[in-house]
N, C-alpha and C. Protein backbone atom coordinates (compact mmCIF):
# COMPACT_ATOMS: atom_id res chain seq x y z
N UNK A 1 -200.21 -65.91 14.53
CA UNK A 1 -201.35 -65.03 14.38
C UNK A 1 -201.19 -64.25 13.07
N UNK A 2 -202.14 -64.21 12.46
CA UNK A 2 -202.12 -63.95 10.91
C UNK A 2 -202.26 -61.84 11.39
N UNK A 3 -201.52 -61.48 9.84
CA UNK A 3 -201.52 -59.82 10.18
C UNK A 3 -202.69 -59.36 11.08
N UNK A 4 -203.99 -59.53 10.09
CA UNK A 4 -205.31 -59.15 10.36
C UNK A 4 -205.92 -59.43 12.11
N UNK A 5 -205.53 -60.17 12.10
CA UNK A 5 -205.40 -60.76 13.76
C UNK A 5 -205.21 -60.17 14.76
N UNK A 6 -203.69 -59.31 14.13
CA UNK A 6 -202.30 -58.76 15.32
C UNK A 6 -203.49 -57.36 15.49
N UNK A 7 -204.60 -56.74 14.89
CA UNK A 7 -205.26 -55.55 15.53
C UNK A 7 -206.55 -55.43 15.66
N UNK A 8 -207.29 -56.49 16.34
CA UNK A 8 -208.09 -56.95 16.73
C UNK A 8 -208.94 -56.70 17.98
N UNK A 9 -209.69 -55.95 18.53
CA UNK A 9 -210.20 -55.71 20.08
C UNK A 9 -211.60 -55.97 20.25
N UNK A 10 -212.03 -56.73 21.22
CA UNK A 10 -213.51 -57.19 21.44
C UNK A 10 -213.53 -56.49 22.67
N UNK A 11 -214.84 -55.39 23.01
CA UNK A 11 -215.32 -54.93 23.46
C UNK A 11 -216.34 -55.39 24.22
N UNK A 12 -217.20 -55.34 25.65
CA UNK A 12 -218.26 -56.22 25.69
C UNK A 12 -218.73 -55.19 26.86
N UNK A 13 -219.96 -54.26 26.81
CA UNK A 13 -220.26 -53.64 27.80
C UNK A 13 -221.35 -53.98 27.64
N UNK A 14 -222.19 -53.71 28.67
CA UNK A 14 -223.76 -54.15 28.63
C UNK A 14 -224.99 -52.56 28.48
N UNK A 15 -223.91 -51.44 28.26
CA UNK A 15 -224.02 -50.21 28.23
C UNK A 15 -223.86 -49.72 27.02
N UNK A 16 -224.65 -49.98 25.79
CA UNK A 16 -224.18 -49.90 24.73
C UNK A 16 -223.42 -48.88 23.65
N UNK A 17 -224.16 -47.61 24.59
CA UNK A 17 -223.33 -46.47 24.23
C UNK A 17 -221.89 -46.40 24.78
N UNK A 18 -221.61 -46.79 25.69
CA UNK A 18 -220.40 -46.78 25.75
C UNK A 18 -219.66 -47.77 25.18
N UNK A 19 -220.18 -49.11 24.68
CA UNK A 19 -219.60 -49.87 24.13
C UNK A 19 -219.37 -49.06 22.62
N UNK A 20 -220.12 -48.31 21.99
CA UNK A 20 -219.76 -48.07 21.12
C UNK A 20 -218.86 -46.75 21.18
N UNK A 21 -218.64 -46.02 22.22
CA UNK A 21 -217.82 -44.92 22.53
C UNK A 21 -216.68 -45.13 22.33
N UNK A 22 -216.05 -46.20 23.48
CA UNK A 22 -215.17 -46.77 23.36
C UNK A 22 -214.80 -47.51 21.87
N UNK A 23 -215.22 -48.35 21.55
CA UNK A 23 -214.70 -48.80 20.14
C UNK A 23 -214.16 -47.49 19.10
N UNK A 24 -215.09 -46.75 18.88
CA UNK A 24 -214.64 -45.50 18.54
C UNK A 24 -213.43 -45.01 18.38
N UNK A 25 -213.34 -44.87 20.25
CA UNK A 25 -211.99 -44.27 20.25
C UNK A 25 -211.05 -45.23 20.07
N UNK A 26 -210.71 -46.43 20.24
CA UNK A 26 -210.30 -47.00 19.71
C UNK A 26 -209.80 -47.51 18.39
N UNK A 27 -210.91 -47.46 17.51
CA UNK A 27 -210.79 -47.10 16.37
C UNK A 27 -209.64 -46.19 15.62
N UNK A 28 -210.28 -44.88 16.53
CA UNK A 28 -209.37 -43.62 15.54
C UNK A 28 -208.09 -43.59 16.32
N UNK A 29 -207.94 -43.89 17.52
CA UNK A 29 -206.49 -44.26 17.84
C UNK A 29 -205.67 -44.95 17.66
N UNK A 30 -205.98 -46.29 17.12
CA UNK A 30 -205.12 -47.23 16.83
C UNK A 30 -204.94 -47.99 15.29
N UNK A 31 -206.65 -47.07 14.86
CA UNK A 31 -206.48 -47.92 13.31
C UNK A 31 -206.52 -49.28 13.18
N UNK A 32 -207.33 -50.23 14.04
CA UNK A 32 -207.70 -51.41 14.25
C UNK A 32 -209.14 -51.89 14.27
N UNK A 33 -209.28 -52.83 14.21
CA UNK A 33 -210.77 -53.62 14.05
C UNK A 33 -211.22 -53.72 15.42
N UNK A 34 -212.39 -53.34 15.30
CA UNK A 34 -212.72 -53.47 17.01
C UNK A 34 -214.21 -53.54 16.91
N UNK A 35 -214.33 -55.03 17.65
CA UNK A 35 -215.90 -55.82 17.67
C UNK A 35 -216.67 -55.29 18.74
N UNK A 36 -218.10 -54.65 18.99
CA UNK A 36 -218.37 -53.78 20.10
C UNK A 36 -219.59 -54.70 20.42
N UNK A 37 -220.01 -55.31 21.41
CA UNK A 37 -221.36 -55.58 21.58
C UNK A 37 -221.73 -55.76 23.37
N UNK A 38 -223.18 -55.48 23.24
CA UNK A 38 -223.31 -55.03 24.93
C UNK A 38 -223.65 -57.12 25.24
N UNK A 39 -223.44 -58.31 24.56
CA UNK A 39 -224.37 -58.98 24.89
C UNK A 39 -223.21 -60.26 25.25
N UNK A 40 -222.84 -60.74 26.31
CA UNK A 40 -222.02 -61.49 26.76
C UNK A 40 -221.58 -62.93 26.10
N UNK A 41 -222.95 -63.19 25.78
CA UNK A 41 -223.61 -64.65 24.74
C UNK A 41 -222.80 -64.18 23.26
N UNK A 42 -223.06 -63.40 22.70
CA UNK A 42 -222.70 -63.15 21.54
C UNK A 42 -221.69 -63.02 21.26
N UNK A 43 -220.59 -61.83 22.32
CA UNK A 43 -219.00 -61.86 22.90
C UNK A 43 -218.51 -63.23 22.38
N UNK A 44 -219.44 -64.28 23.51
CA UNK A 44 -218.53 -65.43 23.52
C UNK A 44 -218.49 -66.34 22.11
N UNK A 45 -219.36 -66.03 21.67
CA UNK A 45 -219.56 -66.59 19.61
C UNK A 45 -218.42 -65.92 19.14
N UNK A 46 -218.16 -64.37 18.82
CA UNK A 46 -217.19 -63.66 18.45
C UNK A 46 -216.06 -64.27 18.66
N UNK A 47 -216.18 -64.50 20.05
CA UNK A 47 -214.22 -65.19 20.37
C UNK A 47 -213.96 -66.17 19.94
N UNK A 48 -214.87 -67.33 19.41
CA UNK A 48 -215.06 -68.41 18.86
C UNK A 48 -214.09 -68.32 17.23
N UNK A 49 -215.08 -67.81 17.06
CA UNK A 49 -215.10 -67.39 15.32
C UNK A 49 -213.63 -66.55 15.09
N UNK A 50 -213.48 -65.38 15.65
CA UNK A 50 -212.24 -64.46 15.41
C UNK A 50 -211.41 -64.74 16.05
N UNK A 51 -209.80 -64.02 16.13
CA UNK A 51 -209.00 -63.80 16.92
C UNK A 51 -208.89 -62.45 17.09
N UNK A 52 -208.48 -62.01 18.54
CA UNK A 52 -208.29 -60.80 19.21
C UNK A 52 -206.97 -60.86 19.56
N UNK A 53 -206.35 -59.31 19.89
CA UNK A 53 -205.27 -59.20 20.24
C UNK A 53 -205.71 -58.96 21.73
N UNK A 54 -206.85 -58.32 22.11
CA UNK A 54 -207.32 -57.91 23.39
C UNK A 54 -208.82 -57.30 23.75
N UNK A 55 -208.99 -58.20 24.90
CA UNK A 55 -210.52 -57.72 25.19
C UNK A 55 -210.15 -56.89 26.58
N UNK A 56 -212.02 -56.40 26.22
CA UNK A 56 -211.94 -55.29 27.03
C UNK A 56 -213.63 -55.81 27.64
N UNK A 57 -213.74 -55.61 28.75
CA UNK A 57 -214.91 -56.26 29.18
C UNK A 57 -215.57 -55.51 30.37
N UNK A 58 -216.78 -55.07 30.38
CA UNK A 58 -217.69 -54.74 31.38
C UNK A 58 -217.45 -55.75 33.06
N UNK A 59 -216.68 -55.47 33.96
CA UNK A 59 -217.04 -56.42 35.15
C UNK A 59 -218.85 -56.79 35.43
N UNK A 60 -219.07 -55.89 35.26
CA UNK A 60 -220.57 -56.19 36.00
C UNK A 60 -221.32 -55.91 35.07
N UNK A 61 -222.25 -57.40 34.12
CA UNK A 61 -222.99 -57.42 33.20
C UNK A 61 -224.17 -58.15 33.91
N UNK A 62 -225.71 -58.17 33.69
CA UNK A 62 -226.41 -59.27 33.80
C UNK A 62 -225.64 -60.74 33.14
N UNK A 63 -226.51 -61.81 34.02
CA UNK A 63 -226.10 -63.15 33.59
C UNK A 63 -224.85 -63.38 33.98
N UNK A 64 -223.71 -62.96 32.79
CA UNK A 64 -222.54 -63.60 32.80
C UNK A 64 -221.57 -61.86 33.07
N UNK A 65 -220.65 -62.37 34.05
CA UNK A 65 -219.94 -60.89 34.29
C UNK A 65 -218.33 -61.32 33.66
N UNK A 66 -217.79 -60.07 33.06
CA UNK A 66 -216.59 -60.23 32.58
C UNK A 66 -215.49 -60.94 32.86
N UNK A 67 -215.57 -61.24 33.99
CA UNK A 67 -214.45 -62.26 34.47
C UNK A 67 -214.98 -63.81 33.94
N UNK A 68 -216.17 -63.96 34.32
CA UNK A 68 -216.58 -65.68 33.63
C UNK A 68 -216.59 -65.54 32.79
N UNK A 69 -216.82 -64.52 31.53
CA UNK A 69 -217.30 -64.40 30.50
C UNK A 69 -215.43 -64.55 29.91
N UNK A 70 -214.52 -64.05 30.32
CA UNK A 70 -213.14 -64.38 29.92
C UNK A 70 -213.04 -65.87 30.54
N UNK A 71 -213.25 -66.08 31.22
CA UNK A 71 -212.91 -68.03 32.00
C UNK A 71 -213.35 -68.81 31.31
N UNK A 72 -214.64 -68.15 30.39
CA UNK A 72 -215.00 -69.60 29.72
C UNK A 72 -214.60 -69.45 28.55
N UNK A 73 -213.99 -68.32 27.70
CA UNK A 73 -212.98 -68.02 26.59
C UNK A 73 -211.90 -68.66 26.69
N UNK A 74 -211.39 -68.68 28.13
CA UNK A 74 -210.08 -69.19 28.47
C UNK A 74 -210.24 -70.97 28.28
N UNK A 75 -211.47 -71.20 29.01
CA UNK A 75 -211.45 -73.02 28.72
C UNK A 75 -211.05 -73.81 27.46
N UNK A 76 -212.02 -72.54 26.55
CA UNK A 76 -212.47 -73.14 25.10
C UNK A 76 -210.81 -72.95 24.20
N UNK A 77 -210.55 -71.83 24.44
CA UNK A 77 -209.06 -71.52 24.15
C UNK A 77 -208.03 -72.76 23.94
N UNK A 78 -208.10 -73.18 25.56
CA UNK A 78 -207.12 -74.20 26.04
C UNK A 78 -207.27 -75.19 25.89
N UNK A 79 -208.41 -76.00 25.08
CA UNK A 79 -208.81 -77.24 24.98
C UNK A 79 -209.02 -77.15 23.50
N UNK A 80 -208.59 -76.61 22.62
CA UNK A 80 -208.54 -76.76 21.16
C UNK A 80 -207.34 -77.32 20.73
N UNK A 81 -206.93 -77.81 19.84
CA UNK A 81 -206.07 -78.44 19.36
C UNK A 81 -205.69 -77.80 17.96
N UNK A 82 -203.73 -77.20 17.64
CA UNK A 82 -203.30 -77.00 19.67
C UNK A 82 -204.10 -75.39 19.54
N UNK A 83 -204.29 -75.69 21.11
CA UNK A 83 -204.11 -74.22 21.95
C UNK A 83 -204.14 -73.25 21.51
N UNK A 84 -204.76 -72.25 21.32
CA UNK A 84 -204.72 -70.84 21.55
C UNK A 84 -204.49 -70.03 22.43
N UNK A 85 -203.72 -68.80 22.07
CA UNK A 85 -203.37 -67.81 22.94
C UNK A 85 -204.24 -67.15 23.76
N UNK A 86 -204.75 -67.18 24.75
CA UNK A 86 -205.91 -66.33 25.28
C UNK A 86 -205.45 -64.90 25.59
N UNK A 87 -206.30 -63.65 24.62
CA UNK A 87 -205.56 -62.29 24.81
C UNK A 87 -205.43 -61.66 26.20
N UNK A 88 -205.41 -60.92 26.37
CA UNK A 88 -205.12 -59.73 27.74
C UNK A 88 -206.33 -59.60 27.70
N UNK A 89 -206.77 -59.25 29.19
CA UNK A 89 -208.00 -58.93 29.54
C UNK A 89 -207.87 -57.42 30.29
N UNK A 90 -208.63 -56.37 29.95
CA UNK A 90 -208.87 -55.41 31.24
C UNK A 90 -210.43 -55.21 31.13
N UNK A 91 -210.21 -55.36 32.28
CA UNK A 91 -211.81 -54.96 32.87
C UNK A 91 -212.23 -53.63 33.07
N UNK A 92 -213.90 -53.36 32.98
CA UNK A 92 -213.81 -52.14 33.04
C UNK A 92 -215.65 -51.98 34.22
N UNK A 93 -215.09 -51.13 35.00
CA UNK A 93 -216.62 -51.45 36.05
C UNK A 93 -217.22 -49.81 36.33
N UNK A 94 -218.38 -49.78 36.64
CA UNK A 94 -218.33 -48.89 37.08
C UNK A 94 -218.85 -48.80 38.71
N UNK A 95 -219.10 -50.06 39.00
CA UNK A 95 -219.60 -50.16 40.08
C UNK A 95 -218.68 -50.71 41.38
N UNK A 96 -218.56 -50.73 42.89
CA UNK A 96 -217.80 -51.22 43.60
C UNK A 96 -217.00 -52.20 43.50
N UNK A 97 -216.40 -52.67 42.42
CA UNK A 97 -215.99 -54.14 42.37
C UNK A 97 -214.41 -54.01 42.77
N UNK A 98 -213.98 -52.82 42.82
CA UNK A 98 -212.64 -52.84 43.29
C UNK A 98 -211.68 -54.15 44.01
N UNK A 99 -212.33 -53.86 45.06
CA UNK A 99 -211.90 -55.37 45.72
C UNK A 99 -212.10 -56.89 45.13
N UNK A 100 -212.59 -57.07 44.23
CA UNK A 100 -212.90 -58.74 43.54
C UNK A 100 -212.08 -58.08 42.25
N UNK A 101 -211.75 -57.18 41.43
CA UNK A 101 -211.05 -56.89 40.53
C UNK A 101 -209.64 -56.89 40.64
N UNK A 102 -209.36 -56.73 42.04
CA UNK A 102 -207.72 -56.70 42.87
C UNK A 102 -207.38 -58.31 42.85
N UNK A 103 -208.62 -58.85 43.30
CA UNK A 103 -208.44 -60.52 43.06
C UNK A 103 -208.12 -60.76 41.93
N UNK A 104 -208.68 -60.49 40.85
CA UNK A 104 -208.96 -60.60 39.49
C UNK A 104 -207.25 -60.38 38.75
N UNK A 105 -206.32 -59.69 39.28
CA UNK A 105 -205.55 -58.93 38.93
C UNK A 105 -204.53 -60.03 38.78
N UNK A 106 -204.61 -61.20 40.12
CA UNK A 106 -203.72 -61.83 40.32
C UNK A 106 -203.56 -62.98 38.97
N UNK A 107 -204.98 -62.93 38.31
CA UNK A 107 -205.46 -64.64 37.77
C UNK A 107 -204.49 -64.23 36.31
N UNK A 108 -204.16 -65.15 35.83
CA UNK A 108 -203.23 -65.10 34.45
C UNK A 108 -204.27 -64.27 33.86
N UNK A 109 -203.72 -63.54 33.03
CA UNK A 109 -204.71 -62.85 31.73
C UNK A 109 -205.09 -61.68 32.32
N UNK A 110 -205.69 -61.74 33.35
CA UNK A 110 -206.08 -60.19 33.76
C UNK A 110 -205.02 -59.74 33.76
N UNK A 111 -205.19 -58.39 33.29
CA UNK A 111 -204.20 -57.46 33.07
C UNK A 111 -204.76 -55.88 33.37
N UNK A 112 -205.49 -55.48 33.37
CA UNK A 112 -205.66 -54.01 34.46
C UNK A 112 -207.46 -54.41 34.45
N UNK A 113 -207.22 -53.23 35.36
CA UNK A 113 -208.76 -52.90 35.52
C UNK A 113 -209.49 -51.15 35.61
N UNK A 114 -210.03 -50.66 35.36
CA UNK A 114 -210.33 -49.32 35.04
C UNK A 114 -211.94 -49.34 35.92
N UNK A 115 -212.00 -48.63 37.02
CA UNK A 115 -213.12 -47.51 37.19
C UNK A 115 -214.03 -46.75 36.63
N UNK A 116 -214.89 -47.06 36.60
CA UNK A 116 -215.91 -46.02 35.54
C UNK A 116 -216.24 -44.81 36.52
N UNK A 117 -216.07 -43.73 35.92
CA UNK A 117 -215.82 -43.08 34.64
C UNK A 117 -214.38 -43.21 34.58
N UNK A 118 -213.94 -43.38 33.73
CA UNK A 118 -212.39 -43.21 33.56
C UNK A 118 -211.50 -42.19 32.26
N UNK A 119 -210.97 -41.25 32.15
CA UNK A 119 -210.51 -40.79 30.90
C UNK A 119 -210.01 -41.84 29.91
N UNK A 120 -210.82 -41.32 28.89
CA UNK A 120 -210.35 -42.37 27.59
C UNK A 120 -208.76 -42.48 27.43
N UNK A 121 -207.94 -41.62 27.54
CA UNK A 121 -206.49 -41.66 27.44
C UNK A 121 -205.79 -43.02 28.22
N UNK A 122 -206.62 -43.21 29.57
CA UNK A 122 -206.09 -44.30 30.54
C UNK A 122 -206.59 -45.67 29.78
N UNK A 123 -207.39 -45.92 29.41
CA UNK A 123 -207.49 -46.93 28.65
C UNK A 123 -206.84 -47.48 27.34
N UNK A 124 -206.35 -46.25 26.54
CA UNK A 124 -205.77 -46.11 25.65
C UNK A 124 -204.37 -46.56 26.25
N UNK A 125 -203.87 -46.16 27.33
CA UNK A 125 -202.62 -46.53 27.84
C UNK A 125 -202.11 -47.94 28.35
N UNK A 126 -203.51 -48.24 28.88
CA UNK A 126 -203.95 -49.69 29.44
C UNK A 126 -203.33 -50.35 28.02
N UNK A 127 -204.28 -50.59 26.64
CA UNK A 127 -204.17 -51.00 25.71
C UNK A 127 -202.99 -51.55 25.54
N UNK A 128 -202.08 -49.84 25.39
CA UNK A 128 -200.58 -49.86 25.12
C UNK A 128 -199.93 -51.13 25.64
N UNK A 129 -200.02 -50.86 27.17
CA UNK A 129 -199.21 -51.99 28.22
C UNK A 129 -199.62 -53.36 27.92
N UNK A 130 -200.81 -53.34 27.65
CA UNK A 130 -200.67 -54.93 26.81
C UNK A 130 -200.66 -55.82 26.22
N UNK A 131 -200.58 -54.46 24.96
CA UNK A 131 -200.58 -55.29 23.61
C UNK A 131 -199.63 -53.75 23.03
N UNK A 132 -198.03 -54.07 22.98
CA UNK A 132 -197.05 -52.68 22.94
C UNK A 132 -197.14 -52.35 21.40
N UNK A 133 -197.84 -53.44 20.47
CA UNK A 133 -197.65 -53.46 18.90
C UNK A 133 -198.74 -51.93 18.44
N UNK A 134 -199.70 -51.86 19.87
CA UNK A 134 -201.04 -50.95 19.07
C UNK A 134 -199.55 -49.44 19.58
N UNK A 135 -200.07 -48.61 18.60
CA UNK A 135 -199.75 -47.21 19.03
C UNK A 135 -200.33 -46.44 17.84
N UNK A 136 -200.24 -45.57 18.38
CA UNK A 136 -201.26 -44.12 18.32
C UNK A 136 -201.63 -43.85 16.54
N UNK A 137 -202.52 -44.46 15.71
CA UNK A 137 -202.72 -44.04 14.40
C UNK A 137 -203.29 -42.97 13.81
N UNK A 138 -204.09 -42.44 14.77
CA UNK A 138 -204.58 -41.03 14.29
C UNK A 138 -204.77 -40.26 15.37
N UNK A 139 -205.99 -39.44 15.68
CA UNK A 139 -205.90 -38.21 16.21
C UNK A 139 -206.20 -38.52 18.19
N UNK A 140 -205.56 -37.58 19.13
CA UNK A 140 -205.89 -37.79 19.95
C UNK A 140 -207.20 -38.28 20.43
N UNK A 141 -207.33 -39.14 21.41
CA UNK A 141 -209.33 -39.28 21.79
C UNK A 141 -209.29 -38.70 23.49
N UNK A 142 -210.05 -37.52 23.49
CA UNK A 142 -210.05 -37.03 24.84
C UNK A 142 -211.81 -37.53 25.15
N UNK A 143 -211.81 -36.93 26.30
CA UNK A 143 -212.82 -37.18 27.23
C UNK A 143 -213.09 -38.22 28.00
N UNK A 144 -214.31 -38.74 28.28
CA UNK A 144 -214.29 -39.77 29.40
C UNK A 144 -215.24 -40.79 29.49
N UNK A 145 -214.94 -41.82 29.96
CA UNK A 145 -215.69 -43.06 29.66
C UNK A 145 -216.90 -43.45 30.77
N UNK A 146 -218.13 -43.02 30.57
CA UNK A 146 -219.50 -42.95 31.96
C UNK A 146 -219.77 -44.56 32.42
């Protein structure tokens, strides 16, 4: 994975202000590139085209919800020649999905899942755990993610 690569985050909420909230904080915390878009279709062009160190994904989008929307990243991934790494996934919901996200937890790649609203710090921490290279480039990001 080339430098530019190693700080990389695709974002995908269907909530666009928070998609861009989040990137944000992201942004000023880690000093990385971070692709924000509410539109699942377009996500999946992005992952095409770029490499990520880690996505971050809405569970519950119209059409395509974050978990398929990583499965079919994961296909395309694994059937290139050779292979690509498919990044860490955490999900992010704000709606009951608890229980199908606990499922979710088990499948390779998922890697946390976050509650909406959630403090931006926990996500930031999430990050940390699974991708240990990001850490803290500029100023704290408080508040909370709707």
């Amino acid at each position: 994975m080339a430098d530019g690569d190693s700080k990389r985050i695709l974002v995908v909420d269907d909530d666009m202000s928070l998609a861009r909230l989040i990137s944000e904080a992201l942004r000023t915390r880690f000093q990385c590139e971070v692709d924000a878009t509410p539109n699942p279709e377009y996500a999946f062009e992005l992952a095409l085209k770029k490499r990520y160190r880690v996505f971050v994904f809405d569970f519950s989008m119209p059409m395509i919800d974050g978990a398929m929307l990583f499965a079919l990243i994961g296909k395309v991934y694994n059937h290139v020649n050779p292979p690509l790494a498919v990044p860490p996934l955490i999900l992010i919901s704000g709606r009951g999905d608890e229980g199908r996200a606990q499922e979710l937890m088990r499948e390779i790649g998922v890697r946390g899942f976050l509650p909406k609203p959630f403090p931006m710090n926990r996500l930031m921490e999430k990050i940390r755990e699974v991708a240990p290279e990001f850490e803290s480039g500029g100023g704290e990001t408080k508040g909370a993610a709707e």
